[in-house]
N, C-alpha and C. Protein backbone atom coordinates (compact mmCIF):
# COMPACT_ATOMS: atom_id res chain seq x y z
N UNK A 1 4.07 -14.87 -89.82
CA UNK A 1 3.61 -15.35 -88.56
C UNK A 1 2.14 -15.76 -88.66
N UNK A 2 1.93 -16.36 -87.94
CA UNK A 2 0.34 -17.39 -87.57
C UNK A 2 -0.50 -17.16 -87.04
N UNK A 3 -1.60 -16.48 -87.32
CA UNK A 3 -2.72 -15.83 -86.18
C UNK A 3 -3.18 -16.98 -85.18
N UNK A 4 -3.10 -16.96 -83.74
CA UNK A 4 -3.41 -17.73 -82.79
C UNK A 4 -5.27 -18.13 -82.90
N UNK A 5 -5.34 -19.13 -82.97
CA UNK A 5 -6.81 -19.46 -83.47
C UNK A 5 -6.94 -20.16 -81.94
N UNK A 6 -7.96 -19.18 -81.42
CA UNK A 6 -8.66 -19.59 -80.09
C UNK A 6 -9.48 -21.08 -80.00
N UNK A 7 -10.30 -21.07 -81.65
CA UNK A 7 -10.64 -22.39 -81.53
C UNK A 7 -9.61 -23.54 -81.52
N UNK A 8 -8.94 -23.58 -81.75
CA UNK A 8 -7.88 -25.08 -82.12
C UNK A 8 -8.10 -26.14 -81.09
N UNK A 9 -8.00 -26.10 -79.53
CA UNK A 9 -8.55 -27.51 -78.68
C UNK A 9 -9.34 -27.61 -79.29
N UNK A 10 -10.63 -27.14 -79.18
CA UNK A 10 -11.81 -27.26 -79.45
C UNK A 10 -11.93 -28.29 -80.69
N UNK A 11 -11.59 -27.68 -81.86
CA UNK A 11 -11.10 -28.48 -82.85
C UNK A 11 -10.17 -29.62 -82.80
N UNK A 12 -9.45 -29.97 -81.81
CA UNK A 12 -8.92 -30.81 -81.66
C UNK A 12 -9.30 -31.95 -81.02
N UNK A 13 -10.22 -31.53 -80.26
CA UNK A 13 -10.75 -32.49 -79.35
C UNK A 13 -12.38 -33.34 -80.00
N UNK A 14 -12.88 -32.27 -80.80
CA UNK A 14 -14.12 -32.84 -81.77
C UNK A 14 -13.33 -33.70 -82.92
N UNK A 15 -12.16 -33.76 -83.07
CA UNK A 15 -11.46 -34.30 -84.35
C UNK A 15 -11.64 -35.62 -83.24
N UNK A 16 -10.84 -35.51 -82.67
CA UNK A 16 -10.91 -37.15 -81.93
C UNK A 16 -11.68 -37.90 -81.10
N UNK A 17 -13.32 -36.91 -80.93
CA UNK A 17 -14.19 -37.84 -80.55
C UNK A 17 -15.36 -38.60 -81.09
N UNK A 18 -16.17 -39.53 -80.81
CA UNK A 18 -16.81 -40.47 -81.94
C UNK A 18 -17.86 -39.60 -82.12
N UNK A 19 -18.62 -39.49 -83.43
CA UNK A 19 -20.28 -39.23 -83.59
C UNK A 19 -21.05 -39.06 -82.29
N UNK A 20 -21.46 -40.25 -81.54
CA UNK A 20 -22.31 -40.89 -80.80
C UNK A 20 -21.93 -39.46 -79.47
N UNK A 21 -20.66 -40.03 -78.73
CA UNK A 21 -20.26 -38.53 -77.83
C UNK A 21 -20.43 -37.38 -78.45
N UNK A 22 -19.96 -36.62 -79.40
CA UNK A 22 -20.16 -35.34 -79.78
C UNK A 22 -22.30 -34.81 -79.80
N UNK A 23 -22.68 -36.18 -80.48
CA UNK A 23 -24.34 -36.15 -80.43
C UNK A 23 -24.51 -35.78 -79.33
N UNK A 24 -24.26 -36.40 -78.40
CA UNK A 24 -24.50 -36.20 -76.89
C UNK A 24 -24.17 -35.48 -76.14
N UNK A 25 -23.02 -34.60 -76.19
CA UNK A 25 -22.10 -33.20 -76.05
C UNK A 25 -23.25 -32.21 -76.12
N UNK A 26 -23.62 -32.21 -77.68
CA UNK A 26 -24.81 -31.43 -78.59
C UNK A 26 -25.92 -31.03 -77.44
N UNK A 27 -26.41 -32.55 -77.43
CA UNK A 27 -27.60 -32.72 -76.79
C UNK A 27 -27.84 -32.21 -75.22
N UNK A 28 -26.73 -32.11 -74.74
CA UNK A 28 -26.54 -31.94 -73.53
C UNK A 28 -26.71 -30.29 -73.50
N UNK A 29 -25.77 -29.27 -74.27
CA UNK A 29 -25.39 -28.12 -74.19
C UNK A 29 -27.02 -27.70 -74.25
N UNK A 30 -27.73 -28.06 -75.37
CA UNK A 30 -29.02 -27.64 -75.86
C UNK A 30 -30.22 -27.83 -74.75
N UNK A 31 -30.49 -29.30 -74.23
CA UNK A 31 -31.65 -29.18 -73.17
C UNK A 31 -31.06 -29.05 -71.88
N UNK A 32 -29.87 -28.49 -71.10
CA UNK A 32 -29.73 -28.05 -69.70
C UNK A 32 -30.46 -26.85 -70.06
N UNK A 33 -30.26 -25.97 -70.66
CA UNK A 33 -30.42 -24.50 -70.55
C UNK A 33 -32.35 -24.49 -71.03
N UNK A 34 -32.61 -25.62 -71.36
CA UNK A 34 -34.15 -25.76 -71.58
C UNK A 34 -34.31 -26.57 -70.38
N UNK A 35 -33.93 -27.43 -69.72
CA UNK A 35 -34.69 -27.75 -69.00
C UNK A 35 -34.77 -26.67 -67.80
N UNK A 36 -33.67 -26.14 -67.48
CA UNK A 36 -33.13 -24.96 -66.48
C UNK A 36 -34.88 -23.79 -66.17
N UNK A 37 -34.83 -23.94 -67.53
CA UNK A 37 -36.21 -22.77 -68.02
C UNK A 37 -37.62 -23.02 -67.42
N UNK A 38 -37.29 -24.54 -68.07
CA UNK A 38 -39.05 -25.30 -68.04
C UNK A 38 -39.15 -25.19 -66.49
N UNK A 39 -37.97 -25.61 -65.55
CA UNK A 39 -37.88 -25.76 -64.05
C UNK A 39 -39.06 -24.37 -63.98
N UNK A 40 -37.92 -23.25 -64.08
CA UNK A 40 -38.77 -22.18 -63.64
C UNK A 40 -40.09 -22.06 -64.04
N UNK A 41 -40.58 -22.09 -65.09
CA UNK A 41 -41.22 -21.53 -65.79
C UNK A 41 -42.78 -22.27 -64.73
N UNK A 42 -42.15 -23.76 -64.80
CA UNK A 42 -43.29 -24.56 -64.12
C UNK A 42 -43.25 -24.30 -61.98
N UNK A 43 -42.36 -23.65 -61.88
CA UNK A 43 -42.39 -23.00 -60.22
C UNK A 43 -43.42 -21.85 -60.33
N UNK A 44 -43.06 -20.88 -60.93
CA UNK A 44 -43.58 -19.78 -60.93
C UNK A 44 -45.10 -19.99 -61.61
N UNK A 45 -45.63 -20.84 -62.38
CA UNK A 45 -46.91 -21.46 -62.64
C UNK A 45 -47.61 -21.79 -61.08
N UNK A 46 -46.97 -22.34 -60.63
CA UNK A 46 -47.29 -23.25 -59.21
C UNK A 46 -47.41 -22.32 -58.31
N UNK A 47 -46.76 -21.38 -58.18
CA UNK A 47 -46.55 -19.89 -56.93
C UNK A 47 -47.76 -19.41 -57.80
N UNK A 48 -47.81 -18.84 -59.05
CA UNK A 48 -49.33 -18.00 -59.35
C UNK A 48 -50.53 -18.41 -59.06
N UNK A 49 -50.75 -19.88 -59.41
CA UNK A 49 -51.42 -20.69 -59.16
C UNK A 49 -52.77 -20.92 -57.28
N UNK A 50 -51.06 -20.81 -56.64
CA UNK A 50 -51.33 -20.73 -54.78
C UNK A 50 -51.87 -19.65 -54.72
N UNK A 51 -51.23 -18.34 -55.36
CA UNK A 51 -51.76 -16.73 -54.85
C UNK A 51 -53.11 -16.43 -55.47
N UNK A 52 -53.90 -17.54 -56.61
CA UNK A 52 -55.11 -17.14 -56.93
C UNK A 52 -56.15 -17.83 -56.14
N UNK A 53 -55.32 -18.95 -55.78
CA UNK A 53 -56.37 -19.95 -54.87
C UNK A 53 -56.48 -19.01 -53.76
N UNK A 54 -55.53 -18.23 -52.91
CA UNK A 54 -55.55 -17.62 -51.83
C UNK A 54 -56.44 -16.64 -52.30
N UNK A 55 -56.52 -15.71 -53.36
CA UNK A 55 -57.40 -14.77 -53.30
C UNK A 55 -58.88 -15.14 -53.40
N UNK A 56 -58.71 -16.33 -53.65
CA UNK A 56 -60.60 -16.58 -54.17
C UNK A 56 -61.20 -16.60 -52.73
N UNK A 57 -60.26 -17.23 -51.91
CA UNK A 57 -60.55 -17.73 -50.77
C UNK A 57 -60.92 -16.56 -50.14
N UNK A 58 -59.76 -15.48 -50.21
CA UNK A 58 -60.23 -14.17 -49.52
C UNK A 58 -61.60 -13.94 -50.27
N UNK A 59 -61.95 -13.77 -51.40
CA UNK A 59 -62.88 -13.01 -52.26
C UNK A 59 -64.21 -13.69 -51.21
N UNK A 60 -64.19 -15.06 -50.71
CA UNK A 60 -64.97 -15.71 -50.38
C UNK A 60 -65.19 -15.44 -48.71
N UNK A 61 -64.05 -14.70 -47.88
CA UNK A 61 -64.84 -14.25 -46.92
C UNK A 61 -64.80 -12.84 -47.23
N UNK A 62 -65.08 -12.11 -48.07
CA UNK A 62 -65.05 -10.52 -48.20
C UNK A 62 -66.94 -10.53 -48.09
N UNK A 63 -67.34 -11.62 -49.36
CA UNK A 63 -68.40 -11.81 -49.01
C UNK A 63 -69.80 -12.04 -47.73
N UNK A 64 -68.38 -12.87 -47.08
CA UNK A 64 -69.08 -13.47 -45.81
C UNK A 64 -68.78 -12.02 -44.77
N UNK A 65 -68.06 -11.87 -45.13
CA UNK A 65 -67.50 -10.32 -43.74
C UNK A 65 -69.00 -9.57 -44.18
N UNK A 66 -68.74 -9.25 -45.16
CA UNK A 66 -70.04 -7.96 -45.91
C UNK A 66 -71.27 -8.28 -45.14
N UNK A 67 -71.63 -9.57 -45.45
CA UNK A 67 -72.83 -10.12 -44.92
C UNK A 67 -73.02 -9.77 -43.18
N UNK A 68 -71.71 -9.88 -42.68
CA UNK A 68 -71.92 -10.20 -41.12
C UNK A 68 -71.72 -7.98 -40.96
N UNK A 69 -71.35 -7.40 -41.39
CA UNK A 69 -71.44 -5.91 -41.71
C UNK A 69 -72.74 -5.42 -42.10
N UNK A 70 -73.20 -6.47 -42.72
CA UNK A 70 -75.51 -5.72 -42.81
C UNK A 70 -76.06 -5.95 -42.08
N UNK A 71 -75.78 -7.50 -41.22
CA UNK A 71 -76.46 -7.60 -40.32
C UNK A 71 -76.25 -6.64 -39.21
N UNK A 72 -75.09 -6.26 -38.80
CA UNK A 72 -74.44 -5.61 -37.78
C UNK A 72 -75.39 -4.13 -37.89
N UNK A 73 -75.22 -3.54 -39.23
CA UNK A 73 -75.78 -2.00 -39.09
C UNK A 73 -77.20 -2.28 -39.05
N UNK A 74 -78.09 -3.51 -39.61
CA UNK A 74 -79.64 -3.98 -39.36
C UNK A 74 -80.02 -3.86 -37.71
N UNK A 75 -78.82 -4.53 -37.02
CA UNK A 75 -78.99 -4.70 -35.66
C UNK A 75 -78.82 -3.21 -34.98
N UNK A 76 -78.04 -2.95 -35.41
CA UNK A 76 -77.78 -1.04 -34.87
C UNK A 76 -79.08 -0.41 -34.80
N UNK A 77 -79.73 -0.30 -36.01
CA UNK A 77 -80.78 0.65 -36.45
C UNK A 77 -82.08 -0.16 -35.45
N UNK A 78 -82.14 -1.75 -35.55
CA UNK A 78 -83.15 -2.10 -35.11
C UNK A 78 -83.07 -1.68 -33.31
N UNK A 79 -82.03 -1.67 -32.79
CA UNK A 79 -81.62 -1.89 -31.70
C UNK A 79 -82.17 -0.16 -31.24
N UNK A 80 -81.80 1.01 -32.05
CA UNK A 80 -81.97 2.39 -31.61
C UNK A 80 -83.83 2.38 -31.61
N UNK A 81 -84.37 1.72 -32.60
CA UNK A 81 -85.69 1.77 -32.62
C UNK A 81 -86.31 1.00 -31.41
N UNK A 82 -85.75 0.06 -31.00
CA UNK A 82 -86.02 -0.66 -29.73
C UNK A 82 -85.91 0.55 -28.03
N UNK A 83 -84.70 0.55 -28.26
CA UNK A 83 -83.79 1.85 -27.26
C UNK A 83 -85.49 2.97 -26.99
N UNK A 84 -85.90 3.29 -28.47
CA UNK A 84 -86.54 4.78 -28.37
C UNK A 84 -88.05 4.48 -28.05
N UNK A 85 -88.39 3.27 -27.64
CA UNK A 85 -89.67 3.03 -27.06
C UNK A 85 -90.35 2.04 -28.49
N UNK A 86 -89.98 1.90 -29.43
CA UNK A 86 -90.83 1.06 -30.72
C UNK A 86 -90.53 -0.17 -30.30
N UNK A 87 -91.61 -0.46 -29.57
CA UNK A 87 -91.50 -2.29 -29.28
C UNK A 87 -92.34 -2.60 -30.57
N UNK A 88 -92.65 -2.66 -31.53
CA UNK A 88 -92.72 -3.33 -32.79
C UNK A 88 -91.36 -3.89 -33.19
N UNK A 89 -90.17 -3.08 -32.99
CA UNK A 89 -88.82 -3.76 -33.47
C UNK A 89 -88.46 -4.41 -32.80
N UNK A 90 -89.00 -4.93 -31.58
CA UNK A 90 -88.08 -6.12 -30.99
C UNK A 90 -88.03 -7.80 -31.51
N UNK A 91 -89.26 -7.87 -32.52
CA UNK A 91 -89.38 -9.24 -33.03
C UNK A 91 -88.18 -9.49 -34.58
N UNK A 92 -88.49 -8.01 -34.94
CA UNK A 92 -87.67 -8.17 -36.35
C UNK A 92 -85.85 -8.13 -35.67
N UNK A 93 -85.70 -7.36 -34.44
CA UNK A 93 -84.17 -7.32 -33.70
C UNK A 93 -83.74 -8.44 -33.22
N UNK A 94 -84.83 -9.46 -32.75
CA UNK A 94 -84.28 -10.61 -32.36
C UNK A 94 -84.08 -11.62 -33.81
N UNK A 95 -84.90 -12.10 -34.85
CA UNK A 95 -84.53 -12.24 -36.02
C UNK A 95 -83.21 -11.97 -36.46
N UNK A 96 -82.91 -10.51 -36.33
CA UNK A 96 -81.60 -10.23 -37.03
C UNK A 96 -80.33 -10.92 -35.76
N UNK A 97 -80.55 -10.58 -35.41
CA UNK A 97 -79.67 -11.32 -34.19
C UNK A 97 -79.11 -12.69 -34.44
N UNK A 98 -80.38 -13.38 -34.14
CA UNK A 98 -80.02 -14.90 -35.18
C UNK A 98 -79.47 -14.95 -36.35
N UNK A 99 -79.65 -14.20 -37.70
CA UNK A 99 -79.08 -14.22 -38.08
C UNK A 99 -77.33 -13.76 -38.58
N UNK A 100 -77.49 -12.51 -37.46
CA UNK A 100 -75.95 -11.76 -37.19
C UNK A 100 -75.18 -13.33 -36.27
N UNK A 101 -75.30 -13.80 -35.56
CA UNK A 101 -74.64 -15.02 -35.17
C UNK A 101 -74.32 -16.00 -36.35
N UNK A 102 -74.94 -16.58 -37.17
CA UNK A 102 -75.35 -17.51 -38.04
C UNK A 102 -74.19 -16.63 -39.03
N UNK A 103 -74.09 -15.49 -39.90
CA UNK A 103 -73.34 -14.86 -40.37
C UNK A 103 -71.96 -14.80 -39.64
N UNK A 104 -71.82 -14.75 -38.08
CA UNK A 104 -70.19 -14.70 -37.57
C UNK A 104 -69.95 -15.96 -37.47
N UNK A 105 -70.64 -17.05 -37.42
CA UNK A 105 -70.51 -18.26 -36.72
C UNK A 105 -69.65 -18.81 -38.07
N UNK A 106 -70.09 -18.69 -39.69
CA UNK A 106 -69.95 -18.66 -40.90
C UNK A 106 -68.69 -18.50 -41.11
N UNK A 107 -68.42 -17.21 -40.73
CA UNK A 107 -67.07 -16.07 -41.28
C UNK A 107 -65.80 -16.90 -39.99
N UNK A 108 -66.38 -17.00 -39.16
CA UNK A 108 -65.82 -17.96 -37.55
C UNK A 108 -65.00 -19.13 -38.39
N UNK A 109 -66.07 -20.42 -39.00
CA UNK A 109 -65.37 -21.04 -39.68
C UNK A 109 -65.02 -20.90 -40.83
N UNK A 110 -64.97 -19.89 -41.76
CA UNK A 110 -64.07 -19.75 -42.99
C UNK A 110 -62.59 -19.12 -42.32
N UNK A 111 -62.61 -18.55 -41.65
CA UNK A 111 -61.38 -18.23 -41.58
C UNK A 111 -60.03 -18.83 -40.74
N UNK A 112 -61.03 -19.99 -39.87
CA UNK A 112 -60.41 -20.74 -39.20
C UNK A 112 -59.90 -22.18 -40.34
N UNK A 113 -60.97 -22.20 -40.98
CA UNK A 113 -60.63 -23.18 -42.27
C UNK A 113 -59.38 -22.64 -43.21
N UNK A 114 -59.64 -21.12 -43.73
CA UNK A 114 -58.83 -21.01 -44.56
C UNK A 114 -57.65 -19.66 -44.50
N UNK A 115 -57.87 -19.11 -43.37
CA UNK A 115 -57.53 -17.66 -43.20
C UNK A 115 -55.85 -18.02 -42.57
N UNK A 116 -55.03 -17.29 -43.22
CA UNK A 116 -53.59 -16.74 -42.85
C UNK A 116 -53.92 -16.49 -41.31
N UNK A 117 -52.30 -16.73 -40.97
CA UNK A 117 -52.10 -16.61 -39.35
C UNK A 117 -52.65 -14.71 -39.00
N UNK A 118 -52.00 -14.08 -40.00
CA UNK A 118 -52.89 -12.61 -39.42
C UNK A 118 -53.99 -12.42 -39.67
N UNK A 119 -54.82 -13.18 -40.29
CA UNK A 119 -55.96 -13.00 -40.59
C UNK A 119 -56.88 -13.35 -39.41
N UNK A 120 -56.28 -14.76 -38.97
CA UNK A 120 -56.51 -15.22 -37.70
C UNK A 120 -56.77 -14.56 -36.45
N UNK A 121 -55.75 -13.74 -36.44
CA UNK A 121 -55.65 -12.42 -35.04
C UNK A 121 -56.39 -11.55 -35.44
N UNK A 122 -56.23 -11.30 -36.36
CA UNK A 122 -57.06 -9.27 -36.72
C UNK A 122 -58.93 -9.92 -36.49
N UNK A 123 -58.98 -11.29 -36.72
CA UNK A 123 -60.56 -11.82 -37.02
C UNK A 123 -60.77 -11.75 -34.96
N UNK A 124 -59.81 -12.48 -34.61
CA UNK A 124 -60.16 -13.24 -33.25
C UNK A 124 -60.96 -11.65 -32.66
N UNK A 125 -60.10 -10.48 -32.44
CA UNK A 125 -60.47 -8.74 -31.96
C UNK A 125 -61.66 -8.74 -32.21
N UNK A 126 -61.75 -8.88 -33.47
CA UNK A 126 -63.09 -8.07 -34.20
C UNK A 126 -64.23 -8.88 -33.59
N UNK A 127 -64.17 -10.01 -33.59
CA UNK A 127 -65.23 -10.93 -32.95
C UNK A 127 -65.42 -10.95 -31.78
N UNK A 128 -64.54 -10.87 -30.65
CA UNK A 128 -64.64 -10.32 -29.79
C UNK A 128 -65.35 -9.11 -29.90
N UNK A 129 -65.09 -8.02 -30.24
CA UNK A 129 -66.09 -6.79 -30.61
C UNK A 129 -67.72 -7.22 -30.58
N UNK A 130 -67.40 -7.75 -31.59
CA UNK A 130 -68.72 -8.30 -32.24
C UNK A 130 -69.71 -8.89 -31.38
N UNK A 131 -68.77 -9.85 -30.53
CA UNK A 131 -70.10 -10.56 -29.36
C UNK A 131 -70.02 -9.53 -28.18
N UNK A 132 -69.35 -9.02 -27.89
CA UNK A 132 -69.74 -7.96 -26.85
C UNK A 132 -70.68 -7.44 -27.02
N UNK A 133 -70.92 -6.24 -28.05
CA UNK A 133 -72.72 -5.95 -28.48
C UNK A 133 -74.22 -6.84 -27.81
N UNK A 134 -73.93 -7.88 -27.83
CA UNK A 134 -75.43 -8.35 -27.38
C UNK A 134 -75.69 -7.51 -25.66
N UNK A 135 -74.49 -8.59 -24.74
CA UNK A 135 -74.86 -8.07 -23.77
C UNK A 135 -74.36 -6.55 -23.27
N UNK A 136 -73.93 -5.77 -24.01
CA UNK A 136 -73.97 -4.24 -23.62
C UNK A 136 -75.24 -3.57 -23.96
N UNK A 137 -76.28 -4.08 -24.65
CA UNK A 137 -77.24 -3.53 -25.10
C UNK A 137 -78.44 -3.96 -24.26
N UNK A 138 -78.52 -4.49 -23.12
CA UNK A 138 -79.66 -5.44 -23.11
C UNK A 138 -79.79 -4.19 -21.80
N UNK A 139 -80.90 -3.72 -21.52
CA UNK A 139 -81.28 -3.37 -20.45
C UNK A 139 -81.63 -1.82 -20.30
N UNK A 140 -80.96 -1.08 -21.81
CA UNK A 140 -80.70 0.09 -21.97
C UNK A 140 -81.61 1.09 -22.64
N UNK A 141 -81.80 2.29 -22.07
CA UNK A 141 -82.94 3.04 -22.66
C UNK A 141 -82.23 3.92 -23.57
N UNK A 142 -82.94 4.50 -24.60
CA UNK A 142 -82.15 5.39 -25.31
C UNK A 142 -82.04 7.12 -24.50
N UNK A 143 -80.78 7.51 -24.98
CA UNK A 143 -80.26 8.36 -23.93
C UNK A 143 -81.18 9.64 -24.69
């Protein structure tokens, strides 16, 4: 008896087709499964790519936040020295002031330029916060 040879179509069907098709059979089997690859390979380039641009961007208001965070505790400290009778600090408190605006006004448009939709909300609060301070302070003696 005859061992059943799984290849035999197979063999039968390369027996009766030309060079040129079988080349091309070849060619075919070999770059789907490469091009299949390159697809990915070049998506996931493109996705890493977006998530570094996004972080620089963050890196770039971490900076600007920080900044508008020195001015803020500058204004604190200048503001208690004001509060406790040192009118010498009211020239350097108004200074910082200008510049605590100039610093949110900054961070205001980076994040409106480049900031994610939650970034958007969690910023809008905080700024709110932020400008409240002027006029809660104006009029007040230290306790």
């Amino acid at each position: 008896m005859k061992p059943l040879n799984v290849f035999a179509p197979g063999i039968w069907l390369m027996r009766r087709m030309r060079f040129g098709l079988k080349l091309a059979l070849v060619t075919l089997v070999v770059l789907a499964p490469l091009a299949f690859i390159s697809w990915e390979l070049i998506s996931r380039e493109r996705a890493d790519g977006e998530m570094v641009r996004t972080e620089l961007r963050g890196a770039a208001m971490v900076d600007e936040a920080g900044a508008l965070i020195r001015n803020l505790q500058l204004h604190r400290g200048q503001t208690n020295m004001v509060l406790s009778g040192n009118t010498a600090a009211q020239a350097p408190r108004e200074q910082t002031r200008a510049e605590l605006k100039a610093s949110r006004d900054k961070l205001e448009a980076d994040v409106a330029a480049h900031g994610e939709s939650r970034t958007v909300a969690e910023w809008k609060a905080l700024r709110e916060r932020v400008d409240a301070l002027f006029p809660s302070l104006e009029g007040k003696d230290a306790p």
